[in-house]
C-alpha atoms as a PDB file:
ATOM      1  CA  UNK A   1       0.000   0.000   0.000  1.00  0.00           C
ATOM      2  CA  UNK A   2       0.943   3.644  -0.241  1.00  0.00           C
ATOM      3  CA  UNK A   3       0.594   5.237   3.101  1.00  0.00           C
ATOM      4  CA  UNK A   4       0.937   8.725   4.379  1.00  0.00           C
ATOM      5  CA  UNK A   5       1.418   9.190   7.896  1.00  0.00           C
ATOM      6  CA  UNK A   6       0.700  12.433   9.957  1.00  0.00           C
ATOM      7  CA  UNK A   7       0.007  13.813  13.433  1.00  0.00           C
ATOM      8  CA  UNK A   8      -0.419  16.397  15.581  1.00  0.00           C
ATOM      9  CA  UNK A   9       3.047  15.703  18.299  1.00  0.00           C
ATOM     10  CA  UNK A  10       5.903  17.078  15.429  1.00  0.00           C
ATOM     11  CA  UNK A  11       7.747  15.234  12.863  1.00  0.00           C
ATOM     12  CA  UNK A  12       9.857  13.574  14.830  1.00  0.00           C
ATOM     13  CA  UNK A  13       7.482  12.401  17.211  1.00  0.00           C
ATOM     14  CA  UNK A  14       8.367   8.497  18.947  1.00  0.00           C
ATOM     15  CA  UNK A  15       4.663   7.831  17.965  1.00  0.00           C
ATOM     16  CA  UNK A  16       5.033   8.551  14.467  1.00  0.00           C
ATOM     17  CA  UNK A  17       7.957   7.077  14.113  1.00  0.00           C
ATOM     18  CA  UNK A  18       6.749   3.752  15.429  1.00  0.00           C
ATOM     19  CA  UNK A  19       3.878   3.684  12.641  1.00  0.00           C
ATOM     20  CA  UNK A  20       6.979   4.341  10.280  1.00  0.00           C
ATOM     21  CA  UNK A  21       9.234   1.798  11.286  1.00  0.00           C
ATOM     22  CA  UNK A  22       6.752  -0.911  10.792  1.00  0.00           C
ATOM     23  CA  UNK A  23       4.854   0.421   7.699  1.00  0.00           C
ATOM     24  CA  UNK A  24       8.093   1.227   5.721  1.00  0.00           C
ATOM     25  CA  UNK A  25       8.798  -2.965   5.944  1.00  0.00           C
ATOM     26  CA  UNK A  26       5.844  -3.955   3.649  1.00  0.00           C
ATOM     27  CA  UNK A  27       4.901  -0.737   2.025  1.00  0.00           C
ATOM     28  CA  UNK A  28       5.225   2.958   0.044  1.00  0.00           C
ATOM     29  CA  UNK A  29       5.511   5.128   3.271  1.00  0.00           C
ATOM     30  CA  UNK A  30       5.363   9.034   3.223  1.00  0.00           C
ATOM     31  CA  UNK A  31       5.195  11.012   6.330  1.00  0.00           C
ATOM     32  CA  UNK A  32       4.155  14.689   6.237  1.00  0.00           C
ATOM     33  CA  UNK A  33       3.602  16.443   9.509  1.00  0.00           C
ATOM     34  CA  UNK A  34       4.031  19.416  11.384  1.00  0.00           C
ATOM     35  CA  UNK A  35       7.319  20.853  12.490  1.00  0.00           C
ATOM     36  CA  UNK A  36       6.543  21.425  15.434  1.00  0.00           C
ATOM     37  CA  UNK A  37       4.117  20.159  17.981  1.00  0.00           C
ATOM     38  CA  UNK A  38       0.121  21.224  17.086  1.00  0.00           C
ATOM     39  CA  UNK A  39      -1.698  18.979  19.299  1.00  0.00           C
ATOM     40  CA  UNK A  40      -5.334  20.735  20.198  1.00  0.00           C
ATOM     41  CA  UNK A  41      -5.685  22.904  17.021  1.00  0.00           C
ATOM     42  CA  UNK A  42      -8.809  21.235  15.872  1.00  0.00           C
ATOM     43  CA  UNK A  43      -9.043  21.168  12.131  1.00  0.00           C
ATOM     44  CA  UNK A  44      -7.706  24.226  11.600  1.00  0.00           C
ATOM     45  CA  UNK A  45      -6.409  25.346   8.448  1.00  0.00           C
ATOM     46  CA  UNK A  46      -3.105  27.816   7.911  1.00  0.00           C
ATOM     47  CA  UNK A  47      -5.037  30.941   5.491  1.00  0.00           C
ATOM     48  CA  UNK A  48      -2.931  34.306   6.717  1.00  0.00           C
ATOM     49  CA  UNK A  49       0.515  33.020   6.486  1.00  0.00           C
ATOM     50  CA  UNK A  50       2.592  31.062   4.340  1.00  0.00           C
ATOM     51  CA  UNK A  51       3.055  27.429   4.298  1.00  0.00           C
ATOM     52  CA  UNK A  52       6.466  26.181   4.560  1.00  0.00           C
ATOM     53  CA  UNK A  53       8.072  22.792   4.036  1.00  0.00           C
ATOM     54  CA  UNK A  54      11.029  20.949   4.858  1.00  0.00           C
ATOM     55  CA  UNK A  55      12.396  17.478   3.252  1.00  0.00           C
ATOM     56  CA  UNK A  56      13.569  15.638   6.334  1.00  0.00           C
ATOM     57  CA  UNK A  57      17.237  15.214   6.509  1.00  0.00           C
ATOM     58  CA  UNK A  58      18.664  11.900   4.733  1.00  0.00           C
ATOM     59  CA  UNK A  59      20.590  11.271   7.998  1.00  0.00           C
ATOM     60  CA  UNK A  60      17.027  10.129   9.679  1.00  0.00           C
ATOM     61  CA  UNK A  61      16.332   7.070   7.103  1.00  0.00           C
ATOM     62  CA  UNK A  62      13.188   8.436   6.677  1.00  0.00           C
ATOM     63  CA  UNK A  63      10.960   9.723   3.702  1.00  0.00           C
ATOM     64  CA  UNK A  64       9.160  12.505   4.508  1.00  0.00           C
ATOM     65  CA  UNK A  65       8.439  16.504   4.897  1.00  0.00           C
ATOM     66  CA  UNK A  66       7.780  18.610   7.857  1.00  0.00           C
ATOM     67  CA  UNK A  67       5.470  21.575   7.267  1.00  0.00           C
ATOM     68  CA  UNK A  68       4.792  24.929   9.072  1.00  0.00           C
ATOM     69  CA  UNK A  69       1.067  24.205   9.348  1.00  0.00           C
ATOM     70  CA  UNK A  70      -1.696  22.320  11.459  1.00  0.00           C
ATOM     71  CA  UNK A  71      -2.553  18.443  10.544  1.00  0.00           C
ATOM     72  CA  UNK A  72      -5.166  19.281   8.432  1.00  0.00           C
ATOM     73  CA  UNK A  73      -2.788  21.653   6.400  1.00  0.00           C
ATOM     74  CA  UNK A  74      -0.722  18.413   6.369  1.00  0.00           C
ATOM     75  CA  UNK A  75      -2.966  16.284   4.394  1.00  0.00           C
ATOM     76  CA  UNK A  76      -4.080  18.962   1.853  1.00  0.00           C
ATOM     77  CA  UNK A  77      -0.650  19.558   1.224  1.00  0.00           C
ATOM     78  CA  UNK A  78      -0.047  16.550   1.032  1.00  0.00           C
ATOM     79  CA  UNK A  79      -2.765  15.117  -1.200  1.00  0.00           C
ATOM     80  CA  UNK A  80      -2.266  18.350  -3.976  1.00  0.00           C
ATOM     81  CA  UNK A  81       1.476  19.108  -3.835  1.00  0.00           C
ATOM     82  CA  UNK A  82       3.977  16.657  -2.688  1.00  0.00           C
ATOM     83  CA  UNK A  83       2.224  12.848  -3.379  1.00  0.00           C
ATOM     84  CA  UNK A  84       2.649  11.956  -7.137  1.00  0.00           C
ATOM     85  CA  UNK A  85      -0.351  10.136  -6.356  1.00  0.00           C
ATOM     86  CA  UNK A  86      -3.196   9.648  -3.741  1.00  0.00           C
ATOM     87  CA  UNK A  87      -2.465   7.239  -1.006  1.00  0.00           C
ATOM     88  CA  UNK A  88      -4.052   4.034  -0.225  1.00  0.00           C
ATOM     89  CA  UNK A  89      -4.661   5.095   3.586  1.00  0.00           C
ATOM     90  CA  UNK A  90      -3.852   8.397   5.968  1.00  0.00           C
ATOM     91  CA  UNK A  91      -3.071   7.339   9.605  1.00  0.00           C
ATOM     92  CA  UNK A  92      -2.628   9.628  11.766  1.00  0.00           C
ATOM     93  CA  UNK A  93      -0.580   8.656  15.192  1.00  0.00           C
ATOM     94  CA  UNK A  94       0.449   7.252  17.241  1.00  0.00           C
ATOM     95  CA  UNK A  95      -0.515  10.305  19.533  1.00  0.00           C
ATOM     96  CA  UNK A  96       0.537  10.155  23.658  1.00  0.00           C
ATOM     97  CA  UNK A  97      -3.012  10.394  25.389  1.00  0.00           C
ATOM     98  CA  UNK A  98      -6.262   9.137  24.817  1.00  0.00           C
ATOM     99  CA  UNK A  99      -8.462  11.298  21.968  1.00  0.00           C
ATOM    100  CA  UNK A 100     -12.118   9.868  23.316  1.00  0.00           C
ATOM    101  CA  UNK A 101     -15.190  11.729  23.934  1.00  0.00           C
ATOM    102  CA  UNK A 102     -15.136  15.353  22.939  1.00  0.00           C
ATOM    103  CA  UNK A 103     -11.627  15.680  23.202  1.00  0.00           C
ATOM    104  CA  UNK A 104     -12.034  14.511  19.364  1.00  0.00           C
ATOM    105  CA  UNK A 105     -13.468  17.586  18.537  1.00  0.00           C
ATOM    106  CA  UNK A 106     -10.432  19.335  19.832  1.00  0.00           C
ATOM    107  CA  UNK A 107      -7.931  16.853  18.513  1.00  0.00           C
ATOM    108  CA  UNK A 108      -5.230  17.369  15.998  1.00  0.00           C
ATOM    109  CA  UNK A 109      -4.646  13.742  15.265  1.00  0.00           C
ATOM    110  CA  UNK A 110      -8.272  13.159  14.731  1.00  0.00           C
ATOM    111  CA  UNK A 111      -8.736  16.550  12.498  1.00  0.00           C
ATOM    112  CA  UNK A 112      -5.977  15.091   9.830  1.00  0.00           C
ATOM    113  CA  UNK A 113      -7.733  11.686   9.849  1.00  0.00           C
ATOM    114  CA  UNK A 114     -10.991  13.280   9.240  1.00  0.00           C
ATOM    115  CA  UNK A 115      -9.783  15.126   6.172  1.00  0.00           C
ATOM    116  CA  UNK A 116      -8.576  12.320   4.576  1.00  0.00           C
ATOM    117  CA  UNK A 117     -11.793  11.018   5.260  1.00  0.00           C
ATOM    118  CA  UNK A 118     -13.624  13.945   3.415  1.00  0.00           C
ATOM    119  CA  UNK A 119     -10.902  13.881   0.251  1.00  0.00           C
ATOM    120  CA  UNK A 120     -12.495  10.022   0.545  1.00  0.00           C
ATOM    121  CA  UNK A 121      -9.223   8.247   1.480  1.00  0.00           C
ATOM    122  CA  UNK A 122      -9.746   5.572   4.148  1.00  0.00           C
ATOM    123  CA  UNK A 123      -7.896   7.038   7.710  1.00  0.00           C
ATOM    124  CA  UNK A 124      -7.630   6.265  10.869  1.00  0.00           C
ATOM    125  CA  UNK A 125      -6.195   8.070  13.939  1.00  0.00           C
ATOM    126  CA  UNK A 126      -4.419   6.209  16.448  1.00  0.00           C
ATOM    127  CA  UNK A 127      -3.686   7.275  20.198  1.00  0.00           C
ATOM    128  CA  UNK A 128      -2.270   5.793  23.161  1.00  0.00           C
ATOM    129  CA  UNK A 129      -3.904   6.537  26.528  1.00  0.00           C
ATOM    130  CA  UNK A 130      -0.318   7.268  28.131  1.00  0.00           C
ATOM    131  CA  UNK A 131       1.347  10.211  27.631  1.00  0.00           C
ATOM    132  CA  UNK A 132       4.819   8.324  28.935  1.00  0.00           C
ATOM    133  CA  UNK A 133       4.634   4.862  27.072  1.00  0.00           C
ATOM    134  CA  UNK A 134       7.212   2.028  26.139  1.00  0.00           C
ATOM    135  CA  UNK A 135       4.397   0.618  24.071  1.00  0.00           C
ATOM    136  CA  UNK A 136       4.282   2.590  20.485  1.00  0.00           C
ATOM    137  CA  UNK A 137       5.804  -0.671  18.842  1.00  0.00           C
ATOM    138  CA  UNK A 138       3.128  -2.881  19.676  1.00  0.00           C
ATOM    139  CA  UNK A 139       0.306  -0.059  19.312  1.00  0.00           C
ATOM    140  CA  UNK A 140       2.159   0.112  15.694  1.00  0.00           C
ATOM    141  CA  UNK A 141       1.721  -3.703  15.142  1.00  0.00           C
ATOM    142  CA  UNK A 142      -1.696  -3.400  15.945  1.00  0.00           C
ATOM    143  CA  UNK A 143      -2.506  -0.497  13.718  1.00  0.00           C
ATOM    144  CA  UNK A 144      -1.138  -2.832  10.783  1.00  0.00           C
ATOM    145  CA  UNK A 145      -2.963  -5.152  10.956  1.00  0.00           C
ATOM    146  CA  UNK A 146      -5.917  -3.165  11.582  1.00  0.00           C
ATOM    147  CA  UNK A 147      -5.043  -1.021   8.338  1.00  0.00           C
ATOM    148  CA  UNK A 148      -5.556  -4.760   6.154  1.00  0.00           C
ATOM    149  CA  UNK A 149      -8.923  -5.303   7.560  1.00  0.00           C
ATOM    150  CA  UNK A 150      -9.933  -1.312   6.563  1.00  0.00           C
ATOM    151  CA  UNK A 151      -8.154  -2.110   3.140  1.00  0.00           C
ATOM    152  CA  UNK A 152      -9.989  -5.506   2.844  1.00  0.00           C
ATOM    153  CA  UNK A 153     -13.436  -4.235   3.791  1.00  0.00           C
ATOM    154  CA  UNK A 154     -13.177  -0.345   3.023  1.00  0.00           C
ATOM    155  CA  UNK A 155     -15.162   2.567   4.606  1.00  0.00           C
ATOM    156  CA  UNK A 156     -17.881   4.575   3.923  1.00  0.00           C
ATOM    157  CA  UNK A 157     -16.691   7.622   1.778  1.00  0.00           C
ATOM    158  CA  UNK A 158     -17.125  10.270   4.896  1.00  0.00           C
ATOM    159  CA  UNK A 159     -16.053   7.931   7.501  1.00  0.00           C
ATOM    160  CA  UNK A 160     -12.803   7.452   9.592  1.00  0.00           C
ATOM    161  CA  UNK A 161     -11.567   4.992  12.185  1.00  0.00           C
ATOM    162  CA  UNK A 162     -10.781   6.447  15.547  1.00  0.00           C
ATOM    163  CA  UNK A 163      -8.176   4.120  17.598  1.00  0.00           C
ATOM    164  CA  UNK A 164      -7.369   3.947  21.135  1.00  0.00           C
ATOM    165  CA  UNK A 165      -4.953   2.072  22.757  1.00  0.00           C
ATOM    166  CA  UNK A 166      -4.807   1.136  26.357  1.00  0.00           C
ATOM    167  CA  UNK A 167      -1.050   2.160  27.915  1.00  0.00           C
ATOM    168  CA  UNK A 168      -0.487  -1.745  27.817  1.00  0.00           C
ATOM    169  CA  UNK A 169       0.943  -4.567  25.324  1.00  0.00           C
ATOM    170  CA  UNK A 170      -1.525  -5.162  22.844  1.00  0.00           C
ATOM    171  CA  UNK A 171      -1.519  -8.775  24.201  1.00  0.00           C
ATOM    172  CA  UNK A 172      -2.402  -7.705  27.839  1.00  0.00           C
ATOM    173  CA  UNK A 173      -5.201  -5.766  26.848  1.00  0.00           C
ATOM    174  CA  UNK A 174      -8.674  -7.208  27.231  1.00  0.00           C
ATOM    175  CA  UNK A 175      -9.697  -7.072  23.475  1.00  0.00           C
ATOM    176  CA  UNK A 176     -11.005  -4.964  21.400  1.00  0.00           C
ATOM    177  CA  UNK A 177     -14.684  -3.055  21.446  1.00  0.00           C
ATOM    178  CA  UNK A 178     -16.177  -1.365  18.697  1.00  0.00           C
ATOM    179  CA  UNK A 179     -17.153   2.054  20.519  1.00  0.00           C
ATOM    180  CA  UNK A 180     -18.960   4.841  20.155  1.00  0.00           C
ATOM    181  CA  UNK A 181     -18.045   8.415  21.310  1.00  0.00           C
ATOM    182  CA  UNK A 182     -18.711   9.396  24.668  1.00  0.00           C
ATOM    183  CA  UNK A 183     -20.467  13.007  25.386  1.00  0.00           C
ATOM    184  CA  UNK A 184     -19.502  13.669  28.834  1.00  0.00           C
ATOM    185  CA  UNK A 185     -18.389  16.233  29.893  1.00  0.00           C
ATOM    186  CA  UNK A 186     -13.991  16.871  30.635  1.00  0.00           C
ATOM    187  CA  UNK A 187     -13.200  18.015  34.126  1.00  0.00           C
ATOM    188  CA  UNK A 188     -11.482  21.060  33.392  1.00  0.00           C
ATOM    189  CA  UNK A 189      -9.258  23.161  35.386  1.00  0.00           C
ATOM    190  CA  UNK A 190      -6.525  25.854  34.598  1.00  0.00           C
ATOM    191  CA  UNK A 191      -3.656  26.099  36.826  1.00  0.00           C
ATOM    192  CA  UNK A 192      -2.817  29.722  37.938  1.00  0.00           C
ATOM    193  CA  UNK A 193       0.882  30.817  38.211  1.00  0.00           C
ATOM    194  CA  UNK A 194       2.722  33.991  38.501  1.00  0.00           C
ATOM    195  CA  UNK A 195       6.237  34.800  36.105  1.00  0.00           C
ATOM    196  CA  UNK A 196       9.397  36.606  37.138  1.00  0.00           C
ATOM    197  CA  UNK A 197       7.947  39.829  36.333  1.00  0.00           C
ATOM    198  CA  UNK A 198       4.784  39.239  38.677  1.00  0.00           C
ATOM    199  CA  UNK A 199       2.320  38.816  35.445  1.00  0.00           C
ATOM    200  CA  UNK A 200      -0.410  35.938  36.148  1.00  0.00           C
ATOM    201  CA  UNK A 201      -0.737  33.450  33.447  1.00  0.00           C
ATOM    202  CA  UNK A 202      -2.914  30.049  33.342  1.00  0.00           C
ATOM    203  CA  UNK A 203      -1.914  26.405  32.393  1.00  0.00           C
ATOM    204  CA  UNK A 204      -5.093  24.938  31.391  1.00  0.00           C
ATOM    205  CA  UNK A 205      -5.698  20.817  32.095  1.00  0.00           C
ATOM    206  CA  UNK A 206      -8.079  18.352  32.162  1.00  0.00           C
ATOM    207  CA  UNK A 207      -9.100  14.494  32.910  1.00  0.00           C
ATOM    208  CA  UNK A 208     -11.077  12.206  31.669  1.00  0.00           C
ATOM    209  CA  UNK A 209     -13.522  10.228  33.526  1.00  0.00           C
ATOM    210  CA  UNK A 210     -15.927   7.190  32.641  1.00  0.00           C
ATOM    211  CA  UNK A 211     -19.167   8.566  31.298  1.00  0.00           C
ATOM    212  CA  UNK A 212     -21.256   5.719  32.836  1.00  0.00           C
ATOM    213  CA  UNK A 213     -21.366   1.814  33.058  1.00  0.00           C
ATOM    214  CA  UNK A 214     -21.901   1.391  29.654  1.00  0.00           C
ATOM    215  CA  UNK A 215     -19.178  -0.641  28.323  1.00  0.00           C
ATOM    216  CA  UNK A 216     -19.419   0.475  24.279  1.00  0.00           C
ATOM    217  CA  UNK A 217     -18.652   4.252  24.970  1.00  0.00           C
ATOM    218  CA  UNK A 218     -14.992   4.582  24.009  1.00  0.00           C
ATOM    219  CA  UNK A 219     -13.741   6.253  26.889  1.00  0.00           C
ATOM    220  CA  UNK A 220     -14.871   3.614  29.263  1.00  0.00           C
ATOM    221  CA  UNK A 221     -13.300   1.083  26.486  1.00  0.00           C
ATOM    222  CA  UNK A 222     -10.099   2.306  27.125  1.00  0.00           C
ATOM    223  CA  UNK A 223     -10.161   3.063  31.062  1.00  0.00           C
ATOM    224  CA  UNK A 224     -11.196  -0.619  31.061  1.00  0.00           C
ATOM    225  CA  UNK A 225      -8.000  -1.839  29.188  1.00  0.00           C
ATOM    226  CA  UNK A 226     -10.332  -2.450  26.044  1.00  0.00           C
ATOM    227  CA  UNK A 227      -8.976  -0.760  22.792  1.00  0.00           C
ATOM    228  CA  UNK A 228     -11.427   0.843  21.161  1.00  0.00           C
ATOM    229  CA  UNK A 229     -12.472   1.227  17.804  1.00  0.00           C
ATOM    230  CA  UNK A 230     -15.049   3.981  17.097  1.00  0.00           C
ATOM    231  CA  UNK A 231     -16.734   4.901  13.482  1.00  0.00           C
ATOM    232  CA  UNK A 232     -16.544   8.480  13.410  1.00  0.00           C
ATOM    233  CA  UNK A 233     -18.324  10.478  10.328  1.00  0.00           C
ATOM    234  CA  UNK A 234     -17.942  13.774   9.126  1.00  0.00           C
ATOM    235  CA  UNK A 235     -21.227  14.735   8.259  1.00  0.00           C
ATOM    236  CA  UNK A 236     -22.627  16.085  11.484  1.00  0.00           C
ATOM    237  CA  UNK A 237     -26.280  16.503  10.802  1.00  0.00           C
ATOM    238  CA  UNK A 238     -28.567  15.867  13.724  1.00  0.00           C
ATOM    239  CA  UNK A 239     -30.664  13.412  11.739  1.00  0.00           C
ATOM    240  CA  UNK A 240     -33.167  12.694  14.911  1.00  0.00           C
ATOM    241  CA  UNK A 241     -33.744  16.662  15.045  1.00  0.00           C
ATOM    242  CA  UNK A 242     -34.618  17.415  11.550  1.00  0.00           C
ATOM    243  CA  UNK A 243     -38.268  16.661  11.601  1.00  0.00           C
ATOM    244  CA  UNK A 244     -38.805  18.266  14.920  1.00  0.00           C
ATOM    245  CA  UNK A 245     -36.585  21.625  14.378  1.00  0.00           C
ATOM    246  CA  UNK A 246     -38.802  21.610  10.715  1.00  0.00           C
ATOM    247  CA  UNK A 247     -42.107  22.122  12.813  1.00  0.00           C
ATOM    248  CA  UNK A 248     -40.598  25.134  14.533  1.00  0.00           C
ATOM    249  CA  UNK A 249     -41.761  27.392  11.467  1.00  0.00           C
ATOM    250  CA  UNK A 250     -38.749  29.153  11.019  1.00  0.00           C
ATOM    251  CA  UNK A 251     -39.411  30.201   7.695  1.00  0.00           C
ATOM    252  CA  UNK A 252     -42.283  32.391   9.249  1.00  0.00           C
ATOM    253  CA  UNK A 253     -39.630  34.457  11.049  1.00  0.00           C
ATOM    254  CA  UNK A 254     -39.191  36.310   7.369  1.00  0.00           C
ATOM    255  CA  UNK A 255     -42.778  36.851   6.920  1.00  0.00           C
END
């Protein structure tokens, strides 16, 4: 297959470099991510300043391009300017900390999956609930194989995989769930410090907590030491709303 890997940790990220190390064995492998770490951003997109890019140094073994732009700018990029052709597959990983719940909405790694999924390449982004793992090689293995089952079966056009990885050996977790995304709500908190110069500034944090008993909700998936797999679609229509926001009579509000 021809595979382009991205993320949201940097270019030279341990995570991203695992996916590299065992992709590049079997097949095409082209990385193109940020230079720099853009973890949070969303699916933003770089429109008031330039894009730059970088071939990686040959010392690194590796083939790929760091740019001066967010994941999604990473894929575009990608796809129109520096791929002689469209990949097979986009992963996006391995990322340090779980990306369940809404934190996808926020997520970096999930945005650049979720682009691919809208150019209609199959993706998948792939995170690791620890944010200090030894375990990237054997998330890696796992994201593989997964990657043949996508490529055997295919996705909806619209639709992208997202991964997550308990902070264990694949072979210790307890299996795998097919998820769906939790809605709860993150304990947030920002830390307040003071500089040198006596100015207050804020650290903001969170954590993530289980939503509820229910075992299929991803973040509960992975808090159990289940990986979980989770469907995610682009289209974000609230199907079960249409009929009851159309008897609202908005269009009477013009009248």
């Amino acid at each position: 297959m021809k595979i382009l890997l991205t993320n949201d940790d940097g270019i030279y990220a341990k995570g991203l470099m695992a996916l590299y190390n065992r992709f590049a064995k079997k097949h095409d492998v082209t990385i193109i991510a940020p230079d720099q770490e853009r973890s949070a951003v969303g699916h933003g997109l770089t429109i008031y300043s330039p894009v730059r890019i970088k071939k990686i140094d040959d010392s690194f073994n590796v083939n790929g391009y760091a740019v001066s732009g967010t994941p999604a700018d990473c894929v575009k990029i990608g796809i129109v300017e520096l791929l002689d052709q469209r990949p097979d597959m986009i992963i996006s990983g391995i990322n340090p900390g779980a990306n369940v719940g809404i934190n996808i909405n926020y997520s970096g790694t999930a945005a650049a999956a979720r682009e691919a999924a809208l150019l209609g390449i199959p993706a998948m982004a792939v995170s690791i609930r620890g944010f200090v793992t030894d375990y990237y090689a054997d998330a890696a293995i796992f994201t593989e194989k997964l990657s043949e089952r996508i490529m055997q079966h295919g996705l909806p056009r619209g639709t992208f995989l997202n991964v997550n990885i308990p902070d264990l050996p694949v072979d210790k977790t307890k299996g795998v769930i097919i998820s769906k995304q939790g809605s709860s709500i993150l304990d947030e908190y920002f830390d307040q410090r003071t500089d040198t110069r006596k100015q207050t500034y804020y650290w903001y944090g969170c954590t993530i907590s289980a939503e509820s008993e229910i075992s299929d909700i991803d973040e509960n998936a992975v808090l159990n030491n289940f990986i979980s797999v989770t469907p995610v679609r682009c289209d974000m229509t609230d199907y079960s709303f249409l009929d009851d926001l159309k008897t609202w009579d908005i269009g009477g509000i013009i009248e």
